[in-house]
C-alpha atoms as a PDB file:
ATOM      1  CA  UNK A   1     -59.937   1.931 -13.840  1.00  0.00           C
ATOM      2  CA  UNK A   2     -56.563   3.198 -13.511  1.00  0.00           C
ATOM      3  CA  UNK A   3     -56.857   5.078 -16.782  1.00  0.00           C
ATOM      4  CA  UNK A   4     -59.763   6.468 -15.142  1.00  0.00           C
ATOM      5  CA  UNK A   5     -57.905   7.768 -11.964  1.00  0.00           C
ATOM      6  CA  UNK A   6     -54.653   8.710 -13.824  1.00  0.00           C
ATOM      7  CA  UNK A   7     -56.858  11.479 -15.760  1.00  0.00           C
ATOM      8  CA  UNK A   8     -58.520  12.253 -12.282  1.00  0.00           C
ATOM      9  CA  UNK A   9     -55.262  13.024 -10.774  1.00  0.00           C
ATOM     10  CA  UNK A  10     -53.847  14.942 -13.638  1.00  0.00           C
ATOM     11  CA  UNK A  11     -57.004  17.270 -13.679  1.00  0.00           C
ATOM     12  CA  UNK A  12     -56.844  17.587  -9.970  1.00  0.00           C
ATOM     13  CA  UNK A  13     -53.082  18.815 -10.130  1.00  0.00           C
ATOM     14  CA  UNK A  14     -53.191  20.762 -13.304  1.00  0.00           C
ATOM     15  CA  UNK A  15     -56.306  22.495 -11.399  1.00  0.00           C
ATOM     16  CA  UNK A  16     -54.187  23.447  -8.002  1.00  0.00           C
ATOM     17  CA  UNK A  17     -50.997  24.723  -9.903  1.00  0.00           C
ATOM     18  CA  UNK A  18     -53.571  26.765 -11.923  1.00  0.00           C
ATOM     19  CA  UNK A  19     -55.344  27.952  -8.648  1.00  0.00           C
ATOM     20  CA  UNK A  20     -52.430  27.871  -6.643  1.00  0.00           C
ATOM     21  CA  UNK A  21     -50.784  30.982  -7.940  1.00  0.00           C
ATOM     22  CA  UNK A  22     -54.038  33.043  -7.737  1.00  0.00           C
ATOM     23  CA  UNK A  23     -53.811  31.872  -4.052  1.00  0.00           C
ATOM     24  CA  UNK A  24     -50.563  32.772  -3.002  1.00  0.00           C
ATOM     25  CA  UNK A  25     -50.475  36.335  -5.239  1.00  0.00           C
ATOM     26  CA  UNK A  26     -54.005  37.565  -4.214  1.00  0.00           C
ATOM     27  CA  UNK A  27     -53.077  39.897  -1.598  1.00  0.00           C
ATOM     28  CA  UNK A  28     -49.601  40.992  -3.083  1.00  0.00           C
ATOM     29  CA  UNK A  29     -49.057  43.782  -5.820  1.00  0.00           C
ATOM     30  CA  UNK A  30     -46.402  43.126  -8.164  1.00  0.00           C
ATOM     31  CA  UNK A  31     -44.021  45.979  -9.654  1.00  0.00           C
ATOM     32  CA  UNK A  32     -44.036  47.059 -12.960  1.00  0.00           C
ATOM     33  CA  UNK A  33     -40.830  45.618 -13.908  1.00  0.00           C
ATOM     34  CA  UNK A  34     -42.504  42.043 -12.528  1.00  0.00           C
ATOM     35  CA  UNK A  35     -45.764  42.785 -14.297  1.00  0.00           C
ATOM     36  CA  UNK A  36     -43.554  43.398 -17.568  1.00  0.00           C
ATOM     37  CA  UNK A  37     -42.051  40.248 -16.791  1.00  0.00           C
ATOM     38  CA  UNK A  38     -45.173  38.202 -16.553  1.00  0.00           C
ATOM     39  CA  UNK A  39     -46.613  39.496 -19.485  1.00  0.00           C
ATOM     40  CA  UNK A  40     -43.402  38.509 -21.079  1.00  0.00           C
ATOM     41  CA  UNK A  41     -44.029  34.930 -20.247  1.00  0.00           C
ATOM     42  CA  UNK A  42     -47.115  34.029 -23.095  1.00  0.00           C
ATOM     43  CA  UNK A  43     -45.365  34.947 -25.805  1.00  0.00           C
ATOM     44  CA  UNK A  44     -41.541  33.395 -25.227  1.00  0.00           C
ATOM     45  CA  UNK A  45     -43.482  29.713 -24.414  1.00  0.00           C
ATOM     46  CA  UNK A  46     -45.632  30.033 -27.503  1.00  0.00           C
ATOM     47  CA  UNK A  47     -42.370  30.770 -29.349  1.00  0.00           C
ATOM     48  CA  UNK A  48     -40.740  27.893 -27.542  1.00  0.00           C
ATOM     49  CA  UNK A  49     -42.908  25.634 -28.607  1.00  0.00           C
ATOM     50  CA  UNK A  50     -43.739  26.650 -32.289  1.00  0.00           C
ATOM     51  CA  UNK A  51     -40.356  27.799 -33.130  1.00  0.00           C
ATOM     52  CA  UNK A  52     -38.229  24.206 -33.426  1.00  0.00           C
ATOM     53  CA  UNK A  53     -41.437  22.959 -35.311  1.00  0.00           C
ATOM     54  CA  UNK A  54     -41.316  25.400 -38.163  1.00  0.00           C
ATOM     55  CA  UNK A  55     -37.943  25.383 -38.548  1.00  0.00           C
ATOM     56  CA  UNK A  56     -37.831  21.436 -38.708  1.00  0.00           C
ATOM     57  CA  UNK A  57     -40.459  20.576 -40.657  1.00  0.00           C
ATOM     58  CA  UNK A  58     -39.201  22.373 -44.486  1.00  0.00           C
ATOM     59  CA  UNK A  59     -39.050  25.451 -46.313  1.00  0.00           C
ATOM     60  CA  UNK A  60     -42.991  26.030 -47.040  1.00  0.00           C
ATOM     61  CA  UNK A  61     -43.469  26.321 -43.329  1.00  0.00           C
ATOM     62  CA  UNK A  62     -40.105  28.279 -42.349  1.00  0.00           C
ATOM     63  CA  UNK A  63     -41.616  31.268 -45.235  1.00  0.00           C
ATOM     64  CA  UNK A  64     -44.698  30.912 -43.949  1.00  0.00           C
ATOM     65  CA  UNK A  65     -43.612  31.503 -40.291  1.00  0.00           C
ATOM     66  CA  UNK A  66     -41.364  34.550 -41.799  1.00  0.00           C
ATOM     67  CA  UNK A  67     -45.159  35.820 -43.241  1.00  0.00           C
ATOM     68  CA  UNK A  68     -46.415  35.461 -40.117  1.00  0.00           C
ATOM     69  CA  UNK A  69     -44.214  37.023 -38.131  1.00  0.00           C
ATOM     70  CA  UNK A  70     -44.282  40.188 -40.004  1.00  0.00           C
ATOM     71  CA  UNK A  71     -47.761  39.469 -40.065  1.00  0.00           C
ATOM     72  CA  UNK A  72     -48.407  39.540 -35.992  1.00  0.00           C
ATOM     73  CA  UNK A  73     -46.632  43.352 -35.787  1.00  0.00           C
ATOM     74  CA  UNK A  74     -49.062  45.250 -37.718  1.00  0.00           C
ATOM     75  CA  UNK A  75     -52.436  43.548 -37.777  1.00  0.00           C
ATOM     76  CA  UNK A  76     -54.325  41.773 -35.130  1.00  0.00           C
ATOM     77  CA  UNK A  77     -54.630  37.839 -33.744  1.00  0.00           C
ATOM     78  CA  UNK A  78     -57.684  36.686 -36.018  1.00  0.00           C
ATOM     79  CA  UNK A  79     -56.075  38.374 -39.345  1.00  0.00           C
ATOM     80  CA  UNK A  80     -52.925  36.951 -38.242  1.00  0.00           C
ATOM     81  CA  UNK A  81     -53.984  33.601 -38.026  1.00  0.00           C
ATOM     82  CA  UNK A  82     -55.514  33.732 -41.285  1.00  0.00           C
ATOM     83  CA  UNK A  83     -52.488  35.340 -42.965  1.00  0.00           C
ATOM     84  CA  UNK A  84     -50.582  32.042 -41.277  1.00  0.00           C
ATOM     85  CA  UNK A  85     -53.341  29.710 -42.739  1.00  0.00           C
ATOM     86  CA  UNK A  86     -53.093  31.138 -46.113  1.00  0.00           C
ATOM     87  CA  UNK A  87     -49.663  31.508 -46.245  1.00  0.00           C
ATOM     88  CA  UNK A  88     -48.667  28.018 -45.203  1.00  0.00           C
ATOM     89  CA  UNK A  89     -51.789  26.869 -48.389  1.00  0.00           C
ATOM     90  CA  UNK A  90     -50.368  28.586 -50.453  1.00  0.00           C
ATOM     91  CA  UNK A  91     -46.560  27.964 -50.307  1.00  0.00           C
ATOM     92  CA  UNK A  92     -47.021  23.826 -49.384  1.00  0.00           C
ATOM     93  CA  UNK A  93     -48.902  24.202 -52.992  1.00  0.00           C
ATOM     94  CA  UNK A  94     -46.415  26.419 -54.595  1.00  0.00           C
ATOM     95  CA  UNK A  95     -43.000  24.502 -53.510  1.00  0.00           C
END
């Protein structure tokens, strides 16, 4: 039961952060420079946490995140997840 309620409460509080900033920014307008700064956010926490585990794990996956890299500036998400899946295939098989 307290399994139970622990997952209760961490769904209710993950839910009113989530809604809570809708609530408190729905009648303000944020500037461009603060727009540019949220927009900013996605992509430096999704490098946080990939970064320290492709540069930890060996040198297959630290190529393979170099492939990718170059991989996410000229084509789009889906091809760039696929160029990351076959990337990281073929060099675990190659080294």
């Amino acid at each position: 039961m307290t399994t139970v309620l622990t997952i209760l409460g961490m769904g209710l509080v993950t839910y009113l952060t989530r809604i809570g900033g809708d609530l408190l920014m729905r009648n303000r307008e944020l500037g461009p420079r603060m727009t540019a700064a949220m927009n900013a956010v996605p992509p430096a926490i999704l490098t946080a946490v990939i970064a320290p585990s492709v540069l930890a794990v060996g040198p297959a996956e630290a190529m393979a995140g170099l492939v990718t890299v170059f991989a996410a500036f000229r084509l789009p998400l889906l091809a760039t997840i696929l160029v990351a899946v076959a990337s990281i295939t073929a060099l675990r098989t190659l080294l």
